[in-house]
N, C-alpha and C. Protein backbone atom coordinates (compact mmCIF):
# COMPACT_ATOMS: atom_id res chain seq x y z
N UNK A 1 -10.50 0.81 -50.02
CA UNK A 1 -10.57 0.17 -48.73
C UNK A 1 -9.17 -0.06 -48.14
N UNK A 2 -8.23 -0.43 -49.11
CA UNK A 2 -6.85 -0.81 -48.83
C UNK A 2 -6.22 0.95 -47.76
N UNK A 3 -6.47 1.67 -48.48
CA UNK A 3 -5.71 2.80 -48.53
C UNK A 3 -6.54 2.76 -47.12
N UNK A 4 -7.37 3.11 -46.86
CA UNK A 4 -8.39 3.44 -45.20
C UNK A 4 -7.62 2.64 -44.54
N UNK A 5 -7.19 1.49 -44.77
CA UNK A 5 -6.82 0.57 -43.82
C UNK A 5 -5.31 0.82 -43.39
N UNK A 6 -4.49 1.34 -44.28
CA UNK A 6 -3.26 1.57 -44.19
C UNK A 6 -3.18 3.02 -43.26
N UNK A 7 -4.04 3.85 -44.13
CA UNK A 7 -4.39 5.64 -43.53
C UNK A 7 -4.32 5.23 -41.56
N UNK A 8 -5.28 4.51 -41.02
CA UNK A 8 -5.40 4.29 -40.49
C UNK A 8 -4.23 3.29 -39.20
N UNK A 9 -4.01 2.46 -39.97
CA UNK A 9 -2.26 1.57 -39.32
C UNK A 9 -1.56 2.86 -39.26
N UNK A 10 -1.43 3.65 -39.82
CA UNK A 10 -0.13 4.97 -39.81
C UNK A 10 -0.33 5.37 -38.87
N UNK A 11 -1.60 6.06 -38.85
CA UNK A 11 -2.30 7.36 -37.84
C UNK A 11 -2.02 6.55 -36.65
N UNK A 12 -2.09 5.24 -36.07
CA UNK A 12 -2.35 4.76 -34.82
C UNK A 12 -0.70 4.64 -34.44
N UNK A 13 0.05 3.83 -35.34
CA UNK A 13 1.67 3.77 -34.97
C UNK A 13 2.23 5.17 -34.56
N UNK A 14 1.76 6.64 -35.62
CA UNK A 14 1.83 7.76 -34.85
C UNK A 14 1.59 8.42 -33.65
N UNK A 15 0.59 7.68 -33.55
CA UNK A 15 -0.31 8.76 -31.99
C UNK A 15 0.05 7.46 -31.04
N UNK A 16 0.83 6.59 -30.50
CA UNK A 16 1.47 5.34 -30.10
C UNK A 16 2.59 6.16 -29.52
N UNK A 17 2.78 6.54 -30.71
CA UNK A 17 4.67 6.71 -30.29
C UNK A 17 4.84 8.00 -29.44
N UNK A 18 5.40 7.75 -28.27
CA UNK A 18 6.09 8.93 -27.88
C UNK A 18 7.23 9.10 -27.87
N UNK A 19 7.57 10.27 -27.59
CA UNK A 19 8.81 11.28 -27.61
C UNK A 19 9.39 10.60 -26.42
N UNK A 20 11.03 9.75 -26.51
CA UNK A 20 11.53 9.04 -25.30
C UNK A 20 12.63 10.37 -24.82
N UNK A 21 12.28 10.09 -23.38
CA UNK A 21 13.18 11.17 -22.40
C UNK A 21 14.78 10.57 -22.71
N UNK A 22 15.85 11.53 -23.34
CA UNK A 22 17.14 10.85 -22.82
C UNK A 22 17.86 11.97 -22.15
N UNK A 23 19.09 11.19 -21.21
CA UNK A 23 19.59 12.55 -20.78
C UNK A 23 21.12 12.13 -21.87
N UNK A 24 21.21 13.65 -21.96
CA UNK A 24 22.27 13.77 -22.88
C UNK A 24 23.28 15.41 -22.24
N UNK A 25 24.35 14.84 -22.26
CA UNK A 25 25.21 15.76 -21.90
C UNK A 25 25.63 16.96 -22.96
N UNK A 26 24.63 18.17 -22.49
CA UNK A 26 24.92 18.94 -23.31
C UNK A 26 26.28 19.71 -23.84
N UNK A 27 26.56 20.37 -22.75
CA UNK A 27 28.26 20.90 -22.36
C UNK A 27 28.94 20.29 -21.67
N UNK A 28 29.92 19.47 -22.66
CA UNK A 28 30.94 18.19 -21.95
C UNK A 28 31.59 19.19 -21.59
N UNK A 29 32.10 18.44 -20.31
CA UNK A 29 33.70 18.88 -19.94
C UNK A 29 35.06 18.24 -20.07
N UNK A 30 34.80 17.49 -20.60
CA UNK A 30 35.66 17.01 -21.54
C UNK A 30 35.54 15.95 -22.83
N UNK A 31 36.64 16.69 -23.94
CA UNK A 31 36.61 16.77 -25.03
C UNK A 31 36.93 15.31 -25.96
N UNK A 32 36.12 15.01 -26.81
CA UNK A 32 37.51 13.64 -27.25
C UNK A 32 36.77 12.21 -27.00
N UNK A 33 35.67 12.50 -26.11
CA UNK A 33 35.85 10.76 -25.13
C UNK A 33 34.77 10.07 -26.50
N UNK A 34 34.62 8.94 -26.25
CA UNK A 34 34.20 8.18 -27.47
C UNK A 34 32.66 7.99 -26.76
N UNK A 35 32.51 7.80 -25.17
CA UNK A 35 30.88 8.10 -24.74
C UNK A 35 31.07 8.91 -23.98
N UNK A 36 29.75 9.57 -23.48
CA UNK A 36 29.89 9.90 -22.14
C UNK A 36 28.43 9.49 -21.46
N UNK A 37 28.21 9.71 -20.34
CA UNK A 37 27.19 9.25 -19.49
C UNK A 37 26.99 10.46 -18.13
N UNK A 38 25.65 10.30 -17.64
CA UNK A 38 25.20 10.75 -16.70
C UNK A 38 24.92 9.78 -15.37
N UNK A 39 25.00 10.19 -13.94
CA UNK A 39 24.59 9.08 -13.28
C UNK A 39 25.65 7.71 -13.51
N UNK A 40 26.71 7.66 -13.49
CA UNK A 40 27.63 6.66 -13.71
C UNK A 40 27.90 5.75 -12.36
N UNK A 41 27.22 4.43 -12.60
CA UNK A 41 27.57 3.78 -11.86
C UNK A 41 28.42 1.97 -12.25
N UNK A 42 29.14 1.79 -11.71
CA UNK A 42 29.80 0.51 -11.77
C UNK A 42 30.50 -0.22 -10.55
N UNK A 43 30.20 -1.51 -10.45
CA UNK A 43 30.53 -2.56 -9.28
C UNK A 43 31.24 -3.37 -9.72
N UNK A 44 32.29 -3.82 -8.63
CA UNK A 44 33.25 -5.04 -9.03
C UNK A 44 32.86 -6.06 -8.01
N UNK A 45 32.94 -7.84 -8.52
CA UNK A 45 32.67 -8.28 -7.43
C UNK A 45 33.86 -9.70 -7.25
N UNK A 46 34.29 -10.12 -6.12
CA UNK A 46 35.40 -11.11 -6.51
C UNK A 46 34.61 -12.43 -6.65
N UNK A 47 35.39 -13.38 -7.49
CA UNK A 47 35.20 -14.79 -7.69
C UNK A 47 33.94 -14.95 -7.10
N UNK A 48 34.17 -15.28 -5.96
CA UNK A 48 33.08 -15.77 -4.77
C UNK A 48 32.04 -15.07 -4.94
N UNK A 49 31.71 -13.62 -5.39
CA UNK A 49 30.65 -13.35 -5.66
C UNK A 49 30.15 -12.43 -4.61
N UNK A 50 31.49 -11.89 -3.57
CA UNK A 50 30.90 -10.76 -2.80
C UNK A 50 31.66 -9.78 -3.99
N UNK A 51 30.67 -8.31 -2.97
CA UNK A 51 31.18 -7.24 -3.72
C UNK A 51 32.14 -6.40 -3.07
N UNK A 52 33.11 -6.43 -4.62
CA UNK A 52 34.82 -5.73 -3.52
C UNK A 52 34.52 -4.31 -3.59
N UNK A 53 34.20 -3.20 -4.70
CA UNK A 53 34.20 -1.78 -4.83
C UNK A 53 32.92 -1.63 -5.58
N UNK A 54 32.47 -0.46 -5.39
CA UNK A 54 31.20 0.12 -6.07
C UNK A 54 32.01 1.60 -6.30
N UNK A 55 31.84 2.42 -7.97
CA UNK A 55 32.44 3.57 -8.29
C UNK A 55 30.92 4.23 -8.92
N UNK A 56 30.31 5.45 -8.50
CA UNK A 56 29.45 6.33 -9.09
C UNK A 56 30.51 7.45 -9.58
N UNK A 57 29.44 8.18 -10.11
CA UNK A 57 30.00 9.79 -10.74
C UNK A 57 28.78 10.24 -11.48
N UNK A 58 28.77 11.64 -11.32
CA UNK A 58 27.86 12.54 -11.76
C UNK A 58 27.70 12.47 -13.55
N UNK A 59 29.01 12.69 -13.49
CA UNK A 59 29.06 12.03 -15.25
C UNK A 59 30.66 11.88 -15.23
N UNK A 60 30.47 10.71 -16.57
CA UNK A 60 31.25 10.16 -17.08
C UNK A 60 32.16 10.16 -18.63
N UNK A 61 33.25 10.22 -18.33
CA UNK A 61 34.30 10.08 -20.03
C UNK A 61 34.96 8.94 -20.33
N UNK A 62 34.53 8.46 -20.99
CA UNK A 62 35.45 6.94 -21.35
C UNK A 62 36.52 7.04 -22.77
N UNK A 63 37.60 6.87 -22.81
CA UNK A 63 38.40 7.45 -23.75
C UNK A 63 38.85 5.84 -23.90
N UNK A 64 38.17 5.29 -24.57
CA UNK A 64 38.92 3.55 -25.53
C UNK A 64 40.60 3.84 -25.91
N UNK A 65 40.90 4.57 -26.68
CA UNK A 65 41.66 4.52 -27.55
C UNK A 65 43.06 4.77 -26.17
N UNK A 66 42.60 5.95 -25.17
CA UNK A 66 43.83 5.90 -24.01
C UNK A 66 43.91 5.42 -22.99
N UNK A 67 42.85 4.53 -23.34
CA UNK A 67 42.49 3.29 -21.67
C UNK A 67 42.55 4.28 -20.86
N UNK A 68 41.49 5.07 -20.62
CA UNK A 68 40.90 5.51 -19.00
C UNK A 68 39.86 6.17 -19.24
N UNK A 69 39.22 6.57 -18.15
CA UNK A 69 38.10 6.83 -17.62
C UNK A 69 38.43 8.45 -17.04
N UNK A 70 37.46 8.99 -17.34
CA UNK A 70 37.09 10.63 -16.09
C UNK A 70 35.68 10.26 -15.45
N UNK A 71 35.67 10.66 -14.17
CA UNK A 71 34.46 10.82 -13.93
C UNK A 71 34.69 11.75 -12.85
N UNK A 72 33.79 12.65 -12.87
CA UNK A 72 33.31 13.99 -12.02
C UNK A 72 31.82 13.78 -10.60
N UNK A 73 32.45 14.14 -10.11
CA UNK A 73 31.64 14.02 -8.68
C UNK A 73 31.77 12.45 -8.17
N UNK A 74 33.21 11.78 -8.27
CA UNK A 74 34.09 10.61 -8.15
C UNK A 74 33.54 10.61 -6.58
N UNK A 75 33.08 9.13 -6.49
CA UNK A 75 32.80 8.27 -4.98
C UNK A 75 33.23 6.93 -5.10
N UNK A 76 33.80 6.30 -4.50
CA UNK A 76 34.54 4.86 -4.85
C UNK A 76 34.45 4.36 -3.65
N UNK A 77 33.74 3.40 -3.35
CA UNK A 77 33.46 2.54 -1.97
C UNK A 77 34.06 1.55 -2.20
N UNK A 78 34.96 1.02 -1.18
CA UNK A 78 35.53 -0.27 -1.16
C UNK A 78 34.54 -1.16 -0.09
N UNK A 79 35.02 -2.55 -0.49
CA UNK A 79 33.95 -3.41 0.49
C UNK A 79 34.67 -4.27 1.31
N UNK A 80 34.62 -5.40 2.36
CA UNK A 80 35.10 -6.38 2.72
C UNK A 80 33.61 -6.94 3.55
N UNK A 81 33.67 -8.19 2.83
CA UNK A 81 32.55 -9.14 3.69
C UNK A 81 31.11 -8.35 4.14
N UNK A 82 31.07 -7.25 2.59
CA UNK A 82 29.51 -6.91 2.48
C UNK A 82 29.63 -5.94 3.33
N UNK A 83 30.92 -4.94 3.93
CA UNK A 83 30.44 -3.60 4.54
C UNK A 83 31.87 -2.97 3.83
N UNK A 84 31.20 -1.80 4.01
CA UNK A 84 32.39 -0.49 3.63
C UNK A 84 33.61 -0.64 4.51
N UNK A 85 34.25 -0.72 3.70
CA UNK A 85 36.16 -0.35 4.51
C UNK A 85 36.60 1.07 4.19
N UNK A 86 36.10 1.77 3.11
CA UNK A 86 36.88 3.21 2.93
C UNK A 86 35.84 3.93 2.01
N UNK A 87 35.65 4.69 1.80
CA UNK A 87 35.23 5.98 0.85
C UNK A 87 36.10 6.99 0.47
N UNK A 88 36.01 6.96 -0.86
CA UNK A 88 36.86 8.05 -1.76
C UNK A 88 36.35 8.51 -2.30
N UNK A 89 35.98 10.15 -1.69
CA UNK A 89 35.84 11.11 -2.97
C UNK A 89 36.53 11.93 -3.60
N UNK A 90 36.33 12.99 -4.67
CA UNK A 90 36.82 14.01 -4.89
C UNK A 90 35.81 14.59 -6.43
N UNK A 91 36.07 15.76 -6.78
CA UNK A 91 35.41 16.21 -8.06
C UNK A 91 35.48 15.72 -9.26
N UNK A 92 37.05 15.02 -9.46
CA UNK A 92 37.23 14.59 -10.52
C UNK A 92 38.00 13.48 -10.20
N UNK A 93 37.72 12.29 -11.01
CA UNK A 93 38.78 11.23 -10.58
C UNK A 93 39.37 10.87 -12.22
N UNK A 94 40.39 10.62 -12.28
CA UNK A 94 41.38 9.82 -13.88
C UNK A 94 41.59 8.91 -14.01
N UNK A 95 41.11 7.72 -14.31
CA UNK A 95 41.25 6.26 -14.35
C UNK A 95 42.18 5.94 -15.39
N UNK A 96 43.68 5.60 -15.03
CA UNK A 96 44.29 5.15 -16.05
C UNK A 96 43.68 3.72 -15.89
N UNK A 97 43.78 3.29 -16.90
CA UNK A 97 43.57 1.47 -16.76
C UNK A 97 44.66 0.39 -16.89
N UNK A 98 45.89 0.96 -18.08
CA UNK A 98 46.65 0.44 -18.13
C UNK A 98 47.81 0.70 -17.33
N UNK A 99 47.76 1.80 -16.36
CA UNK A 99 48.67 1.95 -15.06
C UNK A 99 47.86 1.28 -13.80
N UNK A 100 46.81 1.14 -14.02
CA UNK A 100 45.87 0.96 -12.49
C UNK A 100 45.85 1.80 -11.67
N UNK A 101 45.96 3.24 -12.22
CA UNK A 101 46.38 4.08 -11.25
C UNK A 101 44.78 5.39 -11.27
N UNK A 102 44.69 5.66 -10.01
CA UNK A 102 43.42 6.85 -10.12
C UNK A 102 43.93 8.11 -9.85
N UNK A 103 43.88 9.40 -10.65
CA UNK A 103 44.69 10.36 -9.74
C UNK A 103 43.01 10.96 -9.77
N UNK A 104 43.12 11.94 -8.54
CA UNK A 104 42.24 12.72 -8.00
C UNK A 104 42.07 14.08 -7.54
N UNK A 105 41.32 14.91 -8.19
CA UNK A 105 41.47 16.41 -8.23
C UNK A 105 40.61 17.03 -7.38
N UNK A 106 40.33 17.76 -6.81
CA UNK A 106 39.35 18.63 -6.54
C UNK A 106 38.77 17.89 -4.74
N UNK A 107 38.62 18.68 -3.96
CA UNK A 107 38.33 18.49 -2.38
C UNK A 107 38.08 16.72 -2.24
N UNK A 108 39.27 16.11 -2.50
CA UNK A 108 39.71 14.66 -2.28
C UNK A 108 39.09 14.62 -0.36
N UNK A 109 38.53 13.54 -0.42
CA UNK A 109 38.76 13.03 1.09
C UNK A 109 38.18 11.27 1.22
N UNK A 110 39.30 11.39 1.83
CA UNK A 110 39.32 9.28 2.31
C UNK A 110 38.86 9.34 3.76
N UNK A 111 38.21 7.91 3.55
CA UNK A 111 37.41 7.88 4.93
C UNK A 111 37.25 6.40 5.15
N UNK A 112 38.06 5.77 6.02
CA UNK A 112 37.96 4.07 6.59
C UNK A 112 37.08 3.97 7.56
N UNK A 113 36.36 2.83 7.41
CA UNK A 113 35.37 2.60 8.52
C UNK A 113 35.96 2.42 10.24
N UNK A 114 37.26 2.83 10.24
CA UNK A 114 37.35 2.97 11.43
C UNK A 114 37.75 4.38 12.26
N UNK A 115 37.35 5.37 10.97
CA UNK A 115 37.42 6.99 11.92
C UNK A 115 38.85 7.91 11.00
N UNK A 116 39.99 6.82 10.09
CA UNK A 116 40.32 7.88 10.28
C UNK A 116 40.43 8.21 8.85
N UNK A 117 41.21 9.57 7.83
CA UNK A 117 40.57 9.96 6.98
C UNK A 117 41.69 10.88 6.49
N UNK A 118 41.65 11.54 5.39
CA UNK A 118 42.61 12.40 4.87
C UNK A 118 41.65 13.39 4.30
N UNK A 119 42.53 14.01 3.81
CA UNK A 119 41.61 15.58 2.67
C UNK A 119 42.72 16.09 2.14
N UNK A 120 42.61 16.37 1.05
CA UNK A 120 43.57 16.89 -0.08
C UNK A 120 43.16 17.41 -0.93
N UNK A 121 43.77 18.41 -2.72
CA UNK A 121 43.51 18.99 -3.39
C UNK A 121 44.15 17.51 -4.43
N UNK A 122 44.56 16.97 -4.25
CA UNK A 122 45.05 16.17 -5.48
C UNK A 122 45.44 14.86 -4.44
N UNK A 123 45.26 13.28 -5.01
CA UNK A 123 46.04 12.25 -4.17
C UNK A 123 45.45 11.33 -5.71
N UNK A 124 46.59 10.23 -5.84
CA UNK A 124 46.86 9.37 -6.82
C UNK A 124 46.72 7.80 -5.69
N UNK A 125 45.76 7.15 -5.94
CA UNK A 125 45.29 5.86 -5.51
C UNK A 125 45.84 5.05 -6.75
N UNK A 126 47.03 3.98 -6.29
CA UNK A 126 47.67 2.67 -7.22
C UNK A 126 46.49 1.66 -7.21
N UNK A 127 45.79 1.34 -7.91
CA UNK A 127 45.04 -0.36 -7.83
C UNK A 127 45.68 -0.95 -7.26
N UNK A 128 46.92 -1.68 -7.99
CA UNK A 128 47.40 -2.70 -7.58
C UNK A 128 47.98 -2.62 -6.25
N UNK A 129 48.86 -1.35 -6.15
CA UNK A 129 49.49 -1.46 -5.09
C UNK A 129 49.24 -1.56 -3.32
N UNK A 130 47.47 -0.73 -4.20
CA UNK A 130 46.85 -0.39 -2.67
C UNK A 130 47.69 0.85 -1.83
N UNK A 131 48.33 1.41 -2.91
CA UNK A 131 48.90 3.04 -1.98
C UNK A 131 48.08 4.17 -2.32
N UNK A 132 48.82 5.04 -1.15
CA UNK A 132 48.15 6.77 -1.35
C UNK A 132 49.13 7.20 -2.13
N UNK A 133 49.33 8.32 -2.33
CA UNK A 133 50.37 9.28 -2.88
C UNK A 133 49.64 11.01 -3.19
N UNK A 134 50.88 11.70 -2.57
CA UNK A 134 50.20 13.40 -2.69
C UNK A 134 51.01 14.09 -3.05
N UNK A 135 51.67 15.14 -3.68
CA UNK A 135 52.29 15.71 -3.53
C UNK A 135 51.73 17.14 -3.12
N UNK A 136 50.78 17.48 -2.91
CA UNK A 136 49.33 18.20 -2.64
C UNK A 136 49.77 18.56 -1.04
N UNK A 137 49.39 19.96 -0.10
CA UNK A 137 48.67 19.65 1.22
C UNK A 137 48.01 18.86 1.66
N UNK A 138 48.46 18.25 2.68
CA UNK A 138 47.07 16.49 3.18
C UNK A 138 46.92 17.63 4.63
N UNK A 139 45.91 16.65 5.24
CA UNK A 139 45.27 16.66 6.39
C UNK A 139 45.09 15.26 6.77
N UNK A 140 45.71 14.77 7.31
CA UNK A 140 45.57 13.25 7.97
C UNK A 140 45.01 13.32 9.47
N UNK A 141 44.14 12.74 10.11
CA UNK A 141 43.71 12.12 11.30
C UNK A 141 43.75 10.49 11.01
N UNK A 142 44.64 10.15 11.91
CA UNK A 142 44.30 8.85 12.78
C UNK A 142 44.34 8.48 14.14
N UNK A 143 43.45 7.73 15.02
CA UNK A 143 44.05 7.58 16.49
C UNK A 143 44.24 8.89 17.21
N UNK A 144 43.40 9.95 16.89
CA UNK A 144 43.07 11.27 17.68
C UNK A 144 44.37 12.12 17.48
N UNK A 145 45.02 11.92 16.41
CA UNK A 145 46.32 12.96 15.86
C UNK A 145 46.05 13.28 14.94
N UNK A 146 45.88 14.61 14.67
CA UNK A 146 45.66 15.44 13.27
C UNK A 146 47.02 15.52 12.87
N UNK A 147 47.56 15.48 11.65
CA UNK A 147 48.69 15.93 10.89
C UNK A 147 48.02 16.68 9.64
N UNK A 148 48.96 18.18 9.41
CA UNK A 148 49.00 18.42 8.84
C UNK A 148 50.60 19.01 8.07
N UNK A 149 50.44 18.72 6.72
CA UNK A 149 51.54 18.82 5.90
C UNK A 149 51.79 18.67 4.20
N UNK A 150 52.79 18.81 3.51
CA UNK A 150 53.04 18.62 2.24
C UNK A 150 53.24 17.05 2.24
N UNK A 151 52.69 16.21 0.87
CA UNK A 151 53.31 15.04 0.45
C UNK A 151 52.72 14.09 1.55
N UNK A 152 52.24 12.86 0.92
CA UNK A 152 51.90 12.14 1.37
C UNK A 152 52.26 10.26 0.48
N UNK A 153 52.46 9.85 1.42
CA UNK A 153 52.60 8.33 1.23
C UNK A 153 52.13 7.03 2.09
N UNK A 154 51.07 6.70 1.83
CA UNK A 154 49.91 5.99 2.61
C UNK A 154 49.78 4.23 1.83
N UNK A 155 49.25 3.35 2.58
CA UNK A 155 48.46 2.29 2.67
C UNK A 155 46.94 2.87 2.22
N UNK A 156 46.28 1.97 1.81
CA UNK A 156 44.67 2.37 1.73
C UNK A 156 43.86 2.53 2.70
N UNK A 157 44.40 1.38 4.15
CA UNK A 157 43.57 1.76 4.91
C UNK A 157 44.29 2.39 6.25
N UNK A 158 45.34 3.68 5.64
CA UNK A 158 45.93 4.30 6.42
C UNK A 158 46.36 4.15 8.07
N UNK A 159 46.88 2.42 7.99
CA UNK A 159 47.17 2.18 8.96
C UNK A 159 49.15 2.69 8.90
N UNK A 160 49.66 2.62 8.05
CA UNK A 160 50.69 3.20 7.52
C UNK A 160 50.79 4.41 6.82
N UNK A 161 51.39 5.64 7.29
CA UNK A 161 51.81 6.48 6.56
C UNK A 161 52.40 7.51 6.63
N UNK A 162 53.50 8.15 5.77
CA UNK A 162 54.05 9.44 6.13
C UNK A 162 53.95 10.62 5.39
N UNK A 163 54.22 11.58 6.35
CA UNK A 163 53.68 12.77 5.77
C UNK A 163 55.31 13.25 5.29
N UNK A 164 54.94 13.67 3.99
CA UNK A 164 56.81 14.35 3.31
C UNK A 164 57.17 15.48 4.02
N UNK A 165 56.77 16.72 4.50
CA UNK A 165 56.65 17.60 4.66
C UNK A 165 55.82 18.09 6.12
N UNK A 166 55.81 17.09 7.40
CA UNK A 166 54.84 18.05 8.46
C UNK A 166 54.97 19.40 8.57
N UNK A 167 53.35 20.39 8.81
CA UNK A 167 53.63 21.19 9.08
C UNK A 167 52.84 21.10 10.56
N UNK A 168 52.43 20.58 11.44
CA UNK A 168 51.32 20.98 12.07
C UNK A 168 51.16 19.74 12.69
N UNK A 169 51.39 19.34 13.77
CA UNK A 169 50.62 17.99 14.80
C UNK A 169 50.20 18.54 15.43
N UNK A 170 48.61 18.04 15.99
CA UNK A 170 47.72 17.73 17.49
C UNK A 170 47.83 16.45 17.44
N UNK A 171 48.48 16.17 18.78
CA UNK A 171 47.46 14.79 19.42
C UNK A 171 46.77 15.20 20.80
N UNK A 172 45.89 13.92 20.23
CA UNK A 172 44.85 13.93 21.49
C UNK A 172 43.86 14.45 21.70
N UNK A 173 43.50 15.43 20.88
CA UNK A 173 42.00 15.80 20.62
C UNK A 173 41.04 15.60 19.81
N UNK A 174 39.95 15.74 19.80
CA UNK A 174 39.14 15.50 18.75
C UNK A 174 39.04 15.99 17.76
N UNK A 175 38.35 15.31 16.81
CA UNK A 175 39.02 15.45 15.30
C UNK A 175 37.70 17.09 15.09
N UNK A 176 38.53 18.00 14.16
CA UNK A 176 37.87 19.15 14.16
C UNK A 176 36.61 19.18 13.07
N UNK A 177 37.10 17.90 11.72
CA UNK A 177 36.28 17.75 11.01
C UNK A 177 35.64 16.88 11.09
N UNK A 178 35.46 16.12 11.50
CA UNK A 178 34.69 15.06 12.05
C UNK A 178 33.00 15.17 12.13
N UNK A 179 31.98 14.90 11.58
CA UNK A 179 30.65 14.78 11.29
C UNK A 179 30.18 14.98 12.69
N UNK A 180 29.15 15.76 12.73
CA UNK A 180 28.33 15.78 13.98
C UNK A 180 27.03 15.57 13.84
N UNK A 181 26.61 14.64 15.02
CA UNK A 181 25.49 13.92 15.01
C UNK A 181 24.49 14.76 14.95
């Protein structure tokens, strides 16, 4: 009777259990990291309890041992008083942690909620400092002036900045990349 009763507890804990879905990164692209993740999302919020930045990525590398972060298909929203002030993307972003520094690879583009915006192959965002930095081709629009040129040195919300290298001013027209309704 014992044994039926047990036969039975087994068979049911078996046919119970299913097979759990995980996603698991088959072919990292990079090597070394101690996790990685899919769908990467993380929010910062200050004291008070609004939220200052929200960072996604397609997937994620967390490397403990060299304090930083990779994440691929990099979006970084900054906030003020519960709305967007800027968007940063690019393909790959490098989170040092112990520099505070982000460098950024692959079709970079910044975008402030007030129109104007950059695009680059590479740009290094300071935390602390709240600067740009390129040594990359930029494309800057602000205030209906396209610049284009080598090297860049910016504010975050590109109310300040110079280009190292102009090659190329318009003013006064409309911006060529600019989203259409």
């Amino acid at each position: 009777m014992k044994t039926k009763v047990w036969t039975l507890c087994f068979l049911l804990v078996f046919t119970t259990c299913k097979d759990k879905e995980y996603l698991r990164i088959e072919v990292e692209k990079e090597s070394g990291s101690m996790v990685s993740m899919r769908n990467f999302s993380r929010a910062s919020y200050k004291e008070s309890g609004e939220l200052e930045w929200k960072l996604k990525g397609a997937e994620s590398y967390i490397f403990p041992k060299e304090n930083k972060t990779i994440v691929y298909g990099f979006e970084f929203n900054q906030f003020e008083k519960g709305k967007v002030t800027s968007l940063m993307t690019g393909n790959r972003g490098e989170i040092n942690h112990q520099t505070k520094t982000v460098v950024l690879e692959g079709k970079v583009r910044l975008r402030t909620n007030d129109g104007k915006f950059i695009e680059s192959e590479s740009l290094t965002y300071n935390l602390e400092e709240k600067t740009l930095a390129s040594e990359a081709d930029v494309l800057v629009y602000s205030d209906g002036t396209t610049i284009r040129g080598k090297g860049l040195r910016a504010d975050k919300s590109l109310n300040k900045f110079t280009i190292i290298q102009p090659k190329a001013v318009t003013v006064g027209v409309s911006n060529p990349l600019k989203e259409k309704p």
